[in-house]
C-alpha atoms as a PDB file:
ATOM      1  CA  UNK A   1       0.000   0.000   0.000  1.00  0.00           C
ATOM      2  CA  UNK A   2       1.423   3.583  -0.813  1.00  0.00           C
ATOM      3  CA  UNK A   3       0.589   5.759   1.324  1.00  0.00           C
ATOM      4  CA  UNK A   4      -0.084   9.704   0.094  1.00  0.00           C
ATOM      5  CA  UNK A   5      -2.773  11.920   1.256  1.00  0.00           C
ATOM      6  CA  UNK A   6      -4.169  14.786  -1.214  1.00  0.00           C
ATOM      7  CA  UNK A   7      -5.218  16.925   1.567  1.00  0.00           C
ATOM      8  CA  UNK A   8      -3.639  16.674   4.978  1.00  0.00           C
ATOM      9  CA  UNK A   9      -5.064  19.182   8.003  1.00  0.00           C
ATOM     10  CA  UNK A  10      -3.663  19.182  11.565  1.00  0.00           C
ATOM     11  CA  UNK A  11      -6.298  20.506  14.037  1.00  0.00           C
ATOM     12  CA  UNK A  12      -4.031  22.683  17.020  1.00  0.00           C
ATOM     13  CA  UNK A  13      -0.101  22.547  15.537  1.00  0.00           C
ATOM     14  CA  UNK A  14       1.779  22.340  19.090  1.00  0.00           C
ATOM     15  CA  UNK A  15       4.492  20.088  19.516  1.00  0.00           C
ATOM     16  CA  UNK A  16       2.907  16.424  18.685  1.00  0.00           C
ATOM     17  CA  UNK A  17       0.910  18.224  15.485  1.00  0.00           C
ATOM     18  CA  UNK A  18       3.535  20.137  14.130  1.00  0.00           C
ATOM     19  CA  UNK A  19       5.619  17.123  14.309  1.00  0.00           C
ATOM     20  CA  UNK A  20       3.537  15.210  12.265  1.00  0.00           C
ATOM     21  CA  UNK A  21       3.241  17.923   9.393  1.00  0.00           C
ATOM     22  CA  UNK A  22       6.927  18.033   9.122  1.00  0.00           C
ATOM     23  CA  UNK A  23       6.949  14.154   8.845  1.00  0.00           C
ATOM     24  CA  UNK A  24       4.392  14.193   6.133  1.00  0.00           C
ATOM     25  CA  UNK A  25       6.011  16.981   4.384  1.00  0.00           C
ATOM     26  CA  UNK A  26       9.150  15.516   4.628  1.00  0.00           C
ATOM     27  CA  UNK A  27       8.380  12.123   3.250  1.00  0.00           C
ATOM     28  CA  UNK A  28       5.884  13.305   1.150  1.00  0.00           C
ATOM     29  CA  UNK A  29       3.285  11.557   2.454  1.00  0.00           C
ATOM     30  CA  UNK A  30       0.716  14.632   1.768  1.00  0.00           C
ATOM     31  CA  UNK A  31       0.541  16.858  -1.339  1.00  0.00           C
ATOM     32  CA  UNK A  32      -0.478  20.227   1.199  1.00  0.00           C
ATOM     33  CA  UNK A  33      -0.603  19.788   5.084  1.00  0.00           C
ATOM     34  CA  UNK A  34      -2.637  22.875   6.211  1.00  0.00           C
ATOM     35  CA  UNK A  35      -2.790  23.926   9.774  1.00  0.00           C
ATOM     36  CA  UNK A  36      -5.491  25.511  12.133  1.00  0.00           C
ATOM     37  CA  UNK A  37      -5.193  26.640  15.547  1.00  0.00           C
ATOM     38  CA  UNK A  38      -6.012  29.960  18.209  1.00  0.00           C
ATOM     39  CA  UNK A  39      -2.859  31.549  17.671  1.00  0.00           C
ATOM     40  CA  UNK A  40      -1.585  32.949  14.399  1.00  0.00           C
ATOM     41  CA  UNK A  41       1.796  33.728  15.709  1.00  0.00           C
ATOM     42  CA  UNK A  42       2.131  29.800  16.041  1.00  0.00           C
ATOM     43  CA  UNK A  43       0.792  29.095  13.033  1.00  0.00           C
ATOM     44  CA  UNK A  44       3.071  31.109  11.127  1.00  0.00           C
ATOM     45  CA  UNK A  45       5.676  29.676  13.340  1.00  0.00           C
ATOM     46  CA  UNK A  46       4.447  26.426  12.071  1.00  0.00           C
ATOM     47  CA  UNK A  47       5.230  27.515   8.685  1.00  0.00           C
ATOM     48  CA  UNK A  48       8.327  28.726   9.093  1.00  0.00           C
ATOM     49  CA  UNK A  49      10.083  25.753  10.725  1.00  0.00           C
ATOM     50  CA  UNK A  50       7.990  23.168   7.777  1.00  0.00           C
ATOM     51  CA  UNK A  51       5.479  22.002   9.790  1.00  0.00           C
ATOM     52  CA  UNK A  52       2.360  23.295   7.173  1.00  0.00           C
ATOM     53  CA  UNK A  53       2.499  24.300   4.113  1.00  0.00           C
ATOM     54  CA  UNK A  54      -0.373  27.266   5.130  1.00  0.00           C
ATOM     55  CA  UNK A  55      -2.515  27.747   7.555  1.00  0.00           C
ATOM     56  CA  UNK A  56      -6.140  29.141   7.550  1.00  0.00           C
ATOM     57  CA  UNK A  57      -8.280  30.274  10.221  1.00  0.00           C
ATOM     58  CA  UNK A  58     -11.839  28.300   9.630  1.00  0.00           C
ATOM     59  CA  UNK A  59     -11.866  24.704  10.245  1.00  0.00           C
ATOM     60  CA  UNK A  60     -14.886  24.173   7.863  1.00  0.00           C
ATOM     61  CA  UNK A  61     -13.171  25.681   5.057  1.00  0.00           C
ATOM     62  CA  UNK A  62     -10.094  23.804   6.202  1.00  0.00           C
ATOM     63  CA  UNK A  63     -11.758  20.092   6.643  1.00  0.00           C
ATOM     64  CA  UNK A  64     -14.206  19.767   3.650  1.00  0.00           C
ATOM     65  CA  UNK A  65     -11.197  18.868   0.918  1.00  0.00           C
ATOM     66  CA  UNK A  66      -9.212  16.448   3.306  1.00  0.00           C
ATOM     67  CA  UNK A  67      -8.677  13.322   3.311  1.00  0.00           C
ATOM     68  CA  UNK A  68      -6.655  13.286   6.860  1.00  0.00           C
ATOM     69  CA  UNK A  69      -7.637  15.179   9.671  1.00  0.00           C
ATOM     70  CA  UNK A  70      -5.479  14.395  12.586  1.00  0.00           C
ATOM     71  CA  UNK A  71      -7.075  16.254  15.851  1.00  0.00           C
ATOM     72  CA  UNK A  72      -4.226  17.126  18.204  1.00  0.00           C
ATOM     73  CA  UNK A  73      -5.939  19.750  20.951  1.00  0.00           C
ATOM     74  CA  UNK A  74      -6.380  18.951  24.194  1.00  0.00           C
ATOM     75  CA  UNK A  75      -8.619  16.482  24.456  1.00  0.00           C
ATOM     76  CA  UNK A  76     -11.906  18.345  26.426  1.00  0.00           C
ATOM     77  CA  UNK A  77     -11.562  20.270  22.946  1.00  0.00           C
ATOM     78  CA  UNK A  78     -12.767  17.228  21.013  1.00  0.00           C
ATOM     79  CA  UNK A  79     -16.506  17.325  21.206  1.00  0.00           C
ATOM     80  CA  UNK A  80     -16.686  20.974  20.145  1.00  0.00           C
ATOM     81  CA  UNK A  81     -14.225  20.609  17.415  1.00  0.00           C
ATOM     82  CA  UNK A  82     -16.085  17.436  15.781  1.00  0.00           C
ATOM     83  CA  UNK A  83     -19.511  18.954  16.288  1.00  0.00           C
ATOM     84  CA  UNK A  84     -18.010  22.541  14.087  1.00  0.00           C
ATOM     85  CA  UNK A  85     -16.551  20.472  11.596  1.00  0.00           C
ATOM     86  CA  UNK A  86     -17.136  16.825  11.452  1.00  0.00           C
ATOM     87  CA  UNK A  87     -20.686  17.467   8.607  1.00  0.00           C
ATOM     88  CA  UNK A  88     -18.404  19.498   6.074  1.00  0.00           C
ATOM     89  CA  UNK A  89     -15.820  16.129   5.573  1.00  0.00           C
ATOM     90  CA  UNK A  90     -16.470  14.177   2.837  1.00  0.00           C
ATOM     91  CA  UNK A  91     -16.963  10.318   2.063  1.00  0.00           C
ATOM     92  CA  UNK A  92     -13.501   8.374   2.594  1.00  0.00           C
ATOM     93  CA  UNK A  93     -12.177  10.964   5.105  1.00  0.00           C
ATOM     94  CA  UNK A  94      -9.916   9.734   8.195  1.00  0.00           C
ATOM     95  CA  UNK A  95     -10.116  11.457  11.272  1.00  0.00           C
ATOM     96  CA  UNK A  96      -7.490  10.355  13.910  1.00  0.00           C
ATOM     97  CA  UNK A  97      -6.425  12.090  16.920  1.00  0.00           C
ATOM     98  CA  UNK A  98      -2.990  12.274  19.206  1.00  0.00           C
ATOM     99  CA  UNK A  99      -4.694  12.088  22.584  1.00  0.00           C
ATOM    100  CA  UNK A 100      -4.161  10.660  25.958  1.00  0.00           C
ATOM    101  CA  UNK A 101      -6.962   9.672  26.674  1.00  0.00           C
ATOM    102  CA  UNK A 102      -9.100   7.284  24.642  1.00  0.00           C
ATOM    103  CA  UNK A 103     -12.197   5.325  26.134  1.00  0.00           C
ATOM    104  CA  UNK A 104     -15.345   7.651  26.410  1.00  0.00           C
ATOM    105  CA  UNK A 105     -13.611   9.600  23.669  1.00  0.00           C
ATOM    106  CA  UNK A 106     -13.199   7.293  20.834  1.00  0.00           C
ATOM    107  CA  UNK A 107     -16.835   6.210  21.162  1.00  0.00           C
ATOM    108  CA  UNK A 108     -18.085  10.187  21.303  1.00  0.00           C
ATOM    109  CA  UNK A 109     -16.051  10.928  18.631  1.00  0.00           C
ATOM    110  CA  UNK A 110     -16.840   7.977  16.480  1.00  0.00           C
ATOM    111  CA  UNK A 111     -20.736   8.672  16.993  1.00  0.00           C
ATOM    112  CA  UNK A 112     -20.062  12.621  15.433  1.00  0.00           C
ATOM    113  CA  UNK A 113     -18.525  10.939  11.875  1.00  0.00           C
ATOM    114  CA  UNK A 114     -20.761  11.574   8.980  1.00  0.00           C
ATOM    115  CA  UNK A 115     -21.510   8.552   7.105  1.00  0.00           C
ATOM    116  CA  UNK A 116     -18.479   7.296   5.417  1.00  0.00           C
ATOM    117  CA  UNK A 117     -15.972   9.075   7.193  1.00  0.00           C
ATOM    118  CA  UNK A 118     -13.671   7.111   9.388  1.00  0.00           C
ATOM    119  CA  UNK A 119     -12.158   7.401  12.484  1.00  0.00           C
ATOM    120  CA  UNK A 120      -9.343   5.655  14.288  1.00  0.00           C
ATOM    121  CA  UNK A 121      -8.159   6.722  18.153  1.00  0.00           C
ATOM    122  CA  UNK A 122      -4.511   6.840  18.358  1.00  0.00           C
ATOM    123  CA  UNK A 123      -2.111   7.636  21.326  1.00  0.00           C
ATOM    124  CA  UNK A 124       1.959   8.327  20.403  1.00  0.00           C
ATOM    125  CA  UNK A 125       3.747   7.839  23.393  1.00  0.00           C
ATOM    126  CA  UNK A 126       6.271  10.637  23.081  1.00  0.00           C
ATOM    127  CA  UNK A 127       6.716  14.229  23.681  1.00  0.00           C
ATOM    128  CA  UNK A 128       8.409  16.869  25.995  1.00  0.00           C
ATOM    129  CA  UNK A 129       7.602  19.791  28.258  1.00  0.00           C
ATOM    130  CA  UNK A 130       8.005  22.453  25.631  1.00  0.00           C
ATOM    131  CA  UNK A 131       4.717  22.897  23.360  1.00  0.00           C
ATOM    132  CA  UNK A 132       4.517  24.801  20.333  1.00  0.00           C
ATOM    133  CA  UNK A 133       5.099  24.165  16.570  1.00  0.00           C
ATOM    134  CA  UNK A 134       8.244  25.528  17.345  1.00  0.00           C
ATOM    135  CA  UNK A 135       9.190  22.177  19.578  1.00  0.00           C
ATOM    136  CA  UNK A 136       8.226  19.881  16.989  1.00  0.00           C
ATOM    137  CA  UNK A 137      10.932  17.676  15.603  1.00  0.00           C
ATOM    138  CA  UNK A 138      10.636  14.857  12.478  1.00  0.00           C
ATOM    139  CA  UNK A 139      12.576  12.006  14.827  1.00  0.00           C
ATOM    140  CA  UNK A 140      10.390  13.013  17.908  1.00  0.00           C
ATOM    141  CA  UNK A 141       8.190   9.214  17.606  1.00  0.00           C
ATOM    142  CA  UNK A 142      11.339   7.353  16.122  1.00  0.00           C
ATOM    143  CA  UNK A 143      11.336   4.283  18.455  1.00  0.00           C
ATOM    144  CA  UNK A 144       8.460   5.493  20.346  1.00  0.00           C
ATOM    145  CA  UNK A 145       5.118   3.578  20.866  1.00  0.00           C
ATOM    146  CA  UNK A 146       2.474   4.261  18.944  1.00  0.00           C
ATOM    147  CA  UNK A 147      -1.355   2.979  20.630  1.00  0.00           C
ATOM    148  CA  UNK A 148      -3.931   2.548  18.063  1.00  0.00           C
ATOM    149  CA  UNK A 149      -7.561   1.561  19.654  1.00  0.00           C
ATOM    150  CA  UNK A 150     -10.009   0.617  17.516  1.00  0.00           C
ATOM    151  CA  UNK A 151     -12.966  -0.691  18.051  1.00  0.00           C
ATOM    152  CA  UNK A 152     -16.100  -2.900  15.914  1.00  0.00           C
ATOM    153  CA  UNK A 153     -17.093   0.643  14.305  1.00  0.00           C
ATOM    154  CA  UNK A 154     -13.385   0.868  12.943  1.00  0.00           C
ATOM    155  CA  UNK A 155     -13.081   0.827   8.696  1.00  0.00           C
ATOM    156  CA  UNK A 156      -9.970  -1.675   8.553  1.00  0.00           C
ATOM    157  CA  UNK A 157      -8.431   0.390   5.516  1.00  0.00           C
ATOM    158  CA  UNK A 158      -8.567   3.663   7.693  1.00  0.00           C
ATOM    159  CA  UNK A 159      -6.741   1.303  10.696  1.00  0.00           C
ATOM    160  CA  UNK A 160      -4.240   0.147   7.921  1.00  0.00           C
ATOM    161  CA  UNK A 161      -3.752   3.885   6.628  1.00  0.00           C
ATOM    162  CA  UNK A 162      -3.313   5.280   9.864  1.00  0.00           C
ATOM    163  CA  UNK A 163      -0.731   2.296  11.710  1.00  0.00           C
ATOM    164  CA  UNK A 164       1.137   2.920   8.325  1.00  0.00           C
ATOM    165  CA  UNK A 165       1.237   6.575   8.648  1.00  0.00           C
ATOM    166  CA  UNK A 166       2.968   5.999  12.511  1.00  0.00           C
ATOM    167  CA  UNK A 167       4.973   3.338  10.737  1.00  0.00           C
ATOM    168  CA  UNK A 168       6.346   6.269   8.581  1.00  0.00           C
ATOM    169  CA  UNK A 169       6.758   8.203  11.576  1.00  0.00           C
ATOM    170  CA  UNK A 170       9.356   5.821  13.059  1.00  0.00           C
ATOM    171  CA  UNK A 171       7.052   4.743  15.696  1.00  0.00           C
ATOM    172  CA  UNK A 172       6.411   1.093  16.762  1.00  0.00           C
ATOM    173  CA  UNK A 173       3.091   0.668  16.544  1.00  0.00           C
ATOM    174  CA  UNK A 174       0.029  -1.584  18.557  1.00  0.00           C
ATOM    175  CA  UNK A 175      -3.299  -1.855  18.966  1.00  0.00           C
ATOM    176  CA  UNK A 176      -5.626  -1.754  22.358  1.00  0.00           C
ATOM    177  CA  UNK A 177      -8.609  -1.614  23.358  1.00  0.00           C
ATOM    178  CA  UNK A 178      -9.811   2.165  24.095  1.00  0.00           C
ATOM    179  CA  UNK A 179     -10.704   1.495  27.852  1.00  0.00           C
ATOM    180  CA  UNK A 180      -7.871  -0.733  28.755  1.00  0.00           C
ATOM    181  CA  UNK A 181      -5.998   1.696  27.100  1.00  0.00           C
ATOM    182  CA  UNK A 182      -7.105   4.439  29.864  1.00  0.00           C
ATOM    183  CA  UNK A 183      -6.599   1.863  32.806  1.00  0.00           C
ATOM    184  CA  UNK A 184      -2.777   0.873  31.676  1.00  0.00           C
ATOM    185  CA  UNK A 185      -1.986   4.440  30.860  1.00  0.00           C
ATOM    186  CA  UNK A 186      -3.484   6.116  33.883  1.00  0.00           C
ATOM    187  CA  UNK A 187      -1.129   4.340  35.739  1.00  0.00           C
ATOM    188  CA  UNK A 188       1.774   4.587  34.003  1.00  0.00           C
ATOM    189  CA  UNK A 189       1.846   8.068  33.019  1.00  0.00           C
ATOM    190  CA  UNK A 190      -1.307   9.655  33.954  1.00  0.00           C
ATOM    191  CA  UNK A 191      -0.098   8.852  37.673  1.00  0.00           C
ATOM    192  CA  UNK A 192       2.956   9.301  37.712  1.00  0.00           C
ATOM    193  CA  UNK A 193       2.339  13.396  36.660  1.00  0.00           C
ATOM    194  CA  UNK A 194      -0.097  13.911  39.006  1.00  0.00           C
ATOM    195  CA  UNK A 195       2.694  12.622  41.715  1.00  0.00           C
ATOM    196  CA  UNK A 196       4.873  15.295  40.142  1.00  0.00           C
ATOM    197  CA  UNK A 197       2.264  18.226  40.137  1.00  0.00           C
ATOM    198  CA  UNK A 198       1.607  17.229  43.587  1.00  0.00           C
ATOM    199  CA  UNK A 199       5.303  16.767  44.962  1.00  0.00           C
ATOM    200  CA  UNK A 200       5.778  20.554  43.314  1.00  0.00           C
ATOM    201  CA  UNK A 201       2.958  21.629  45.113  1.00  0.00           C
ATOM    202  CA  UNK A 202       4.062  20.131  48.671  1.00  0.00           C
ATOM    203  CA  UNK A 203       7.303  22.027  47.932  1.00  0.00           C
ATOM    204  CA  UNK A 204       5.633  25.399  47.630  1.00  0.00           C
ATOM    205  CA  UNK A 205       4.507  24.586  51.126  1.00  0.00           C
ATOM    206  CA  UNK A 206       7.553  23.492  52.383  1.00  0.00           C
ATOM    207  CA  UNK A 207       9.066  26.928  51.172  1.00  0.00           C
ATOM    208  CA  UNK A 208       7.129  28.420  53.569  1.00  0.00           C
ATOM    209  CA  UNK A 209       7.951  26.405  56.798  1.00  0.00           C
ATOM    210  CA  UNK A 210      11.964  26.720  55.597  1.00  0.00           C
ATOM    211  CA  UNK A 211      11.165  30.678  55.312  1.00  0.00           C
ATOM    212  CA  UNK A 212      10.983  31.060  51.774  1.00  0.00           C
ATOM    213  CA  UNK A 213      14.564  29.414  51.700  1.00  0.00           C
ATOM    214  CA  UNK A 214      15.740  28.408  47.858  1.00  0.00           C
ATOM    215  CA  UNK A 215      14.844  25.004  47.889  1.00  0.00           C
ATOM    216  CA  UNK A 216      15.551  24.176  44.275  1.00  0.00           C
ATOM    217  CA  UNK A 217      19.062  25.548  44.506  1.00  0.00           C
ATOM    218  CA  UNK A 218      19.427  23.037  47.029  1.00  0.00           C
ATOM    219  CA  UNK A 219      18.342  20.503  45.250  1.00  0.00           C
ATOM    220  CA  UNK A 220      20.741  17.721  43.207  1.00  0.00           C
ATOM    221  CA  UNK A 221      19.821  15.502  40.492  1.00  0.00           C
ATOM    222  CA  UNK A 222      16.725  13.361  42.409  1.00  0.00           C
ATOM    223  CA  UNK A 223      14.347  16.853  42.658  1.00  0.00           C
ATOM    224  CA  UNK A 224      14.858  17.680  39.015  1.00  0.00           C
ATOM    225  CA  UNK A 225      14.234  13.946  37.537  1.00  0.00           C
ATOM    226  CA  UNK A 226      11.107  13.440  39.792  1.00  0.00           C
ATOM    227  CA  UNK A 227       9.628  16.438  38.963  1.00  0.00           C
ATOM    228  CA  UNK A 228      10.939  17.010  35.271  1.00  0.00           C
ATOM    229  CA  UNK A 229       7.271  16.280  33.804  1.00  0.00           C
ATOM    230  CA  UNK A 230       5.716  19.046  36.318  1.00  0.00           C
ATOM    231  CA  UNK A 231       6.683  21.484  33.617  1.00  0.00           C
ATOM    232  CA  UNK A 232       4.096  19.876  31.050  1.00  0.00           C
ATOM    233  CA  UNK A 233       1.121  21.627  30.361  1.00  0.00           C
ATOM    234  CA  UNK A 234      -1.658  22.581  32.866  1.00  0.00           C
ATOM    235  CA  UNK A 235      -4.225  22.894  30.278  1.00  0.00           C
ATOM    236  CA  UNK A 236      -3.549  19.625  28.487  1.00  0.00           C
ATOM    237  CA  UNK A 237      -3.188  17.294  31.983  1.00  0.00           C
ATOM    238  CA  UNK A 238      -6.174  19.406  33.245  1.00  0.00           C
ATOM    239  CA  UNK A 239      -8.519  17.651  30.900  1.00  0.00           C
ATOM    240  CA  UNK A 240      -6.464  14.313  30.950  1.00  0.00           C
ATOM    241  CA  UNK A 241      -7.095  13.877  34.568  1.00  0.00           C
ATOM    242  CA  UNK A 242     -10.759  15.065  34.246  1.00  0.00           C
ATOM    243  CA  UNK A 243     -11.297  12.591  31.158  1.00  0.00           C
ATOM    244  CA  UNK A 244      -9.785   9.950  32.593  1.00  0.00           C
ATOM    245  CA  UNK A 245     -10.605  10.108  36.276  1.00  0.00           C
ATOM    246  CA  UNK A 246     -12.084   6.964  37.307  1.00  0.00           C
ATOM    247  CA  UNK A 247      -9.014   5.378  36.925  1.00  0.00           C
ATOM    248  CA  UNK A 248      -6.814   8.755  38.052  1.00  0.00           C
ATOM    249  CA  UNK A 249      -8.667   8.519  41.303  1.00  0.00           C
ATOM    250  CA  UNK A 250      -8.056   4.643  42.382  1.00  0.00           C
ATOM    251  CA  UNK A 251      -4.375   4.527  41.036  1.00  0.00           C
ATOM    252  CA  UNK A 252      -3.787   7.697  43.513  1.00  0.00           C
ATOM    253  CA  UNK A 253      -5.182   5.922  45.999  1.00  0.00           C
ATOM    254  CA  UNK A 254      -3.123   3.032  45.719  1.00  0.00           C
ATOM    255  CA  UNK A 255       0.147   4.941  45.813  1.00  0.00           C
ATOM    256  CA  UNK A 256      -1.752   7.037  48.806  1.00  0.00           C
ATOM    257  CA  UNK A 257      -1.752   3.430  50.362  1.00  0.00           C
ATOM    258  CA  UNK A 258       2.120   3.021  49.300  1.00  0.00           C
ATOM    259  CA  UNK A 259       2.995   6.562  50.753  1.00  0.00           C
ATOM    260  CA  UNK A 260       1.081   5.494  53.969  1.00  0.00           C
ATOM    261  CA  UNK A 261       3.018   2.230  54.579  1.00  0.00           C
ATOM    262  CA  UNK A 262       6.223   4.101  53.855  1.00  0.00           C
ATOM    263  CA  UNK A 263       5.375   6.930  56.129  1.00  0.00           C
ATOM    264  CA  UNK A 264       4.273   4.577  58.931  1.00  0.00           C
ATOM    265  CA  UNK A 265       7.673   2.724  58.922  1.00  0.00           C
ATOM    266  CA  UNK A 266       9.609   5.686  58.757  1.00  0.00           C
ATOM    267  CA  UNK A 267       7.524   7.336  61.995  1.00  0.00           C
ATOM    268  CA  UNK A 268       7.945   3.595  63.653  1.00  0.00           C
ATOM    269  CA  UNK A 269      11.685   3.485  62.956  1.00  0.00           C
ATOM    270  CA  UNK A 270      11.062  -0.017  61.363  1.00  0.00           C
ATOM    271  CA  UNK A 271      14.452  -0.282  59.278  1.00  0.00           C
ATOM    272  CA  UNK A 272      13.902  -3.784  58.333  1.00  0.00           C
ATOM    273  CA  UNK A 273      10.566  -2.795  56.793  1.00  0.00           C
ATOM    274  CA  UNK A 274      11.832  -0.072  55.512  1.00  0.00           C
ATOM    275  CA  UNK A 275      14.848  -1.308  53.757  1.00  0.00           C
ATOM    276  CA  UNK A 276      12.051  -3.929  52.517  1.00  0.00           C
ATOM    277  CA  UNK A 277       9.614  -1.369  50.779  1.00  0.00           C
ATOM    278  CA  UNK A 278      12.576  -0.188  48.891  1.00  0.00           C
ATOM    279  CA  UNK A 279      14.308  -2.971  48.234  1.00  0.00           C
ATOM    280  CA  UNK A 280      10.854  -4.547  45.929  1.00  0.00           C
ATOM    281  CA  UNK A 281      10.738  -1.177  44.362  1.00  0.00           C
ATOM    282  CA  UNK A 282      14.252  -1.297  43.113  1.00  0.00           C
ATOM    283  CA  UNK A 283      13.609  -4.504  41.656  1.00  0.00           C
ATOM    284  CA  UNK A 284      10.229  -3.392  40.120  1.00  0.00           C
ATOM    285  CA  UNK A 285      12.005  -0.403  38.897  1.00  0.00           C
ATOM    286  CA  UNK A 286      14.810  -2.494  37.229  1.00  0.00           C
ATOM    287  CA  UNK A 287      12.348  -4.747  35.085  1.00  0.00           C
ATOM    288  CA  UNK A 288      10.847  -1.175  33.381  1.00  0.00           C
ATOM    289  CA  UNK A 289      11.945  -0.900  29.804  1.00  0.00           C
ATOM    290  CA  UNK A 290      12.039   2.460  30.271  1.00  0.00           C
ATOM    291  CA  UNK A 291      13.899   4.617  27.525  1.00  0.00           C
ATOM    292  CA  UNK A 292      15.879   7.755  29.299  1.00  0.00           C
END
């Protein structure tokens, strides 16, 4: 199968979008990727570094000659964007998406197509704290995973487009179900940034009992890696959290449960136990493929 689209358009060109358009410009994999977002200075930012080839301000006019529309806003955005646009696409269109979050969504979002226009949820694991077409990079997915969910409603040759296009993208690619999707990644990323949020926020009380003393100057390499993903963007784990929060909610409770039974040995003085706790976490820790 060669894949070429006629009319690419990326919906909200920050890092993950912009990304994408210089892939598919790159490889010519689209014969005009047009972007459309809030902020023109971005957009012409997303020009300049080859992200788009142009940008234009209504999504309508944007949508109805595509053949690929790849939604990458924050994901509470979805519903309103779909609802604008979603009637002016025509027969044979794709519409995939970059989010987080996948469950509820896929199945709203697959209910808005028109008839004959396909959708397939998809989730690149990969990114950074910076945002902005300026941030975007053409290796940025090389290696990374790619989730695709589709469900019974999924057109196989839109699937088989869309795993390709990722293929292209240097990204290893799989397939899950939407809501086990949101159950595996709430824990293992979802989680793990609201532990970072949080920790950040303890600090700023902390601050306050040390008498507004610098605590990040006095900080070494431990701070810094456990709260590196703190500096991601309010708005965008605002809605993950929201969108995702049945399973948010018990996976903080379970590591309130782990913070408990390490707080209680430390108050206890119970070294043994102690030296315990962290000894199965190291070992946990050492089985995670995880790339640095």
């Amino acid at each position: 199968m060669k894949l070429h689209f006629d009319q690419a358009v990326i919906i909200g060109v920050g890092l993950i979008g912009g990304s994408l358009g210089m892939i598919l410009r790159r490889k010519q994999l689209a014969s005009s990727v047009v972007g459309v977002g809030r902020r023109i200075e971005n957009l012409k930012t997303a020009v300049n570094v080859g992200a788009i080839d142009r940008y234009v301000v209504d999504s309508k006019e944007a949508v109805k000659d595509a053949d690929l529309v790849i939604l990458a806003t924050p994901v509470d955005t979805y519903e309103r964007h779909l609802k604008e646009w979603a009637s002016c696409l025509r027969p044979g269109a794709i519409v995939t998406d970059v989010g987080s979050v996948k469950g509820e969504l896929v199945e709203r979002s697959e209910r808005q197509m028109p008839a004959g226009v396909h959708f397939v949820g998809g989730h690149p694991i990969a990114g950074k704290e910076k945002t902005g077409a300026a941030a975007g990079s053409e290796d940025l997915f090389t290696g990374r995973r790619c989730i695709l969910t589709p469900t019974q409603q999924t057109n196989p040759q839109a699937l088989e487009q869309i795993q390709a296009l990722w293929q292209e993208a240097g990204a290893v690619v799989l397939t899950m179900d939407p809501q086990l999707h949101d159950k595996i990644l709430g824990a293992v990323s979802h989680l793990p940034h609201a532990a970072a949020f949080a920790l950040m926020t303890a600090l700023i009380e902390i601050r306050r009992e040390v008498h507004g003393l610098d605590l990040a100057g006095h900080s070494g390499g431990g701070l810094r890696d456990t709260t590196r993903i703190a500096a991601s963007s309010p708005e965008m784990w605002r809605d993950i959290f929201l969108w995702n929060r049945e399973n948010v909610v018990a996976w903080i409770r379970a590591y309130e449960r782990s913070l408990g039974e390490l707080r209680q040995l430390i108050q206890t003085g119970d070294a043994a136990g102690i030296e315990k706790m962290l000894e199965r976490a190291k070992e946990e820790r050492e089985k995670f493929p995880i790339r640095t």
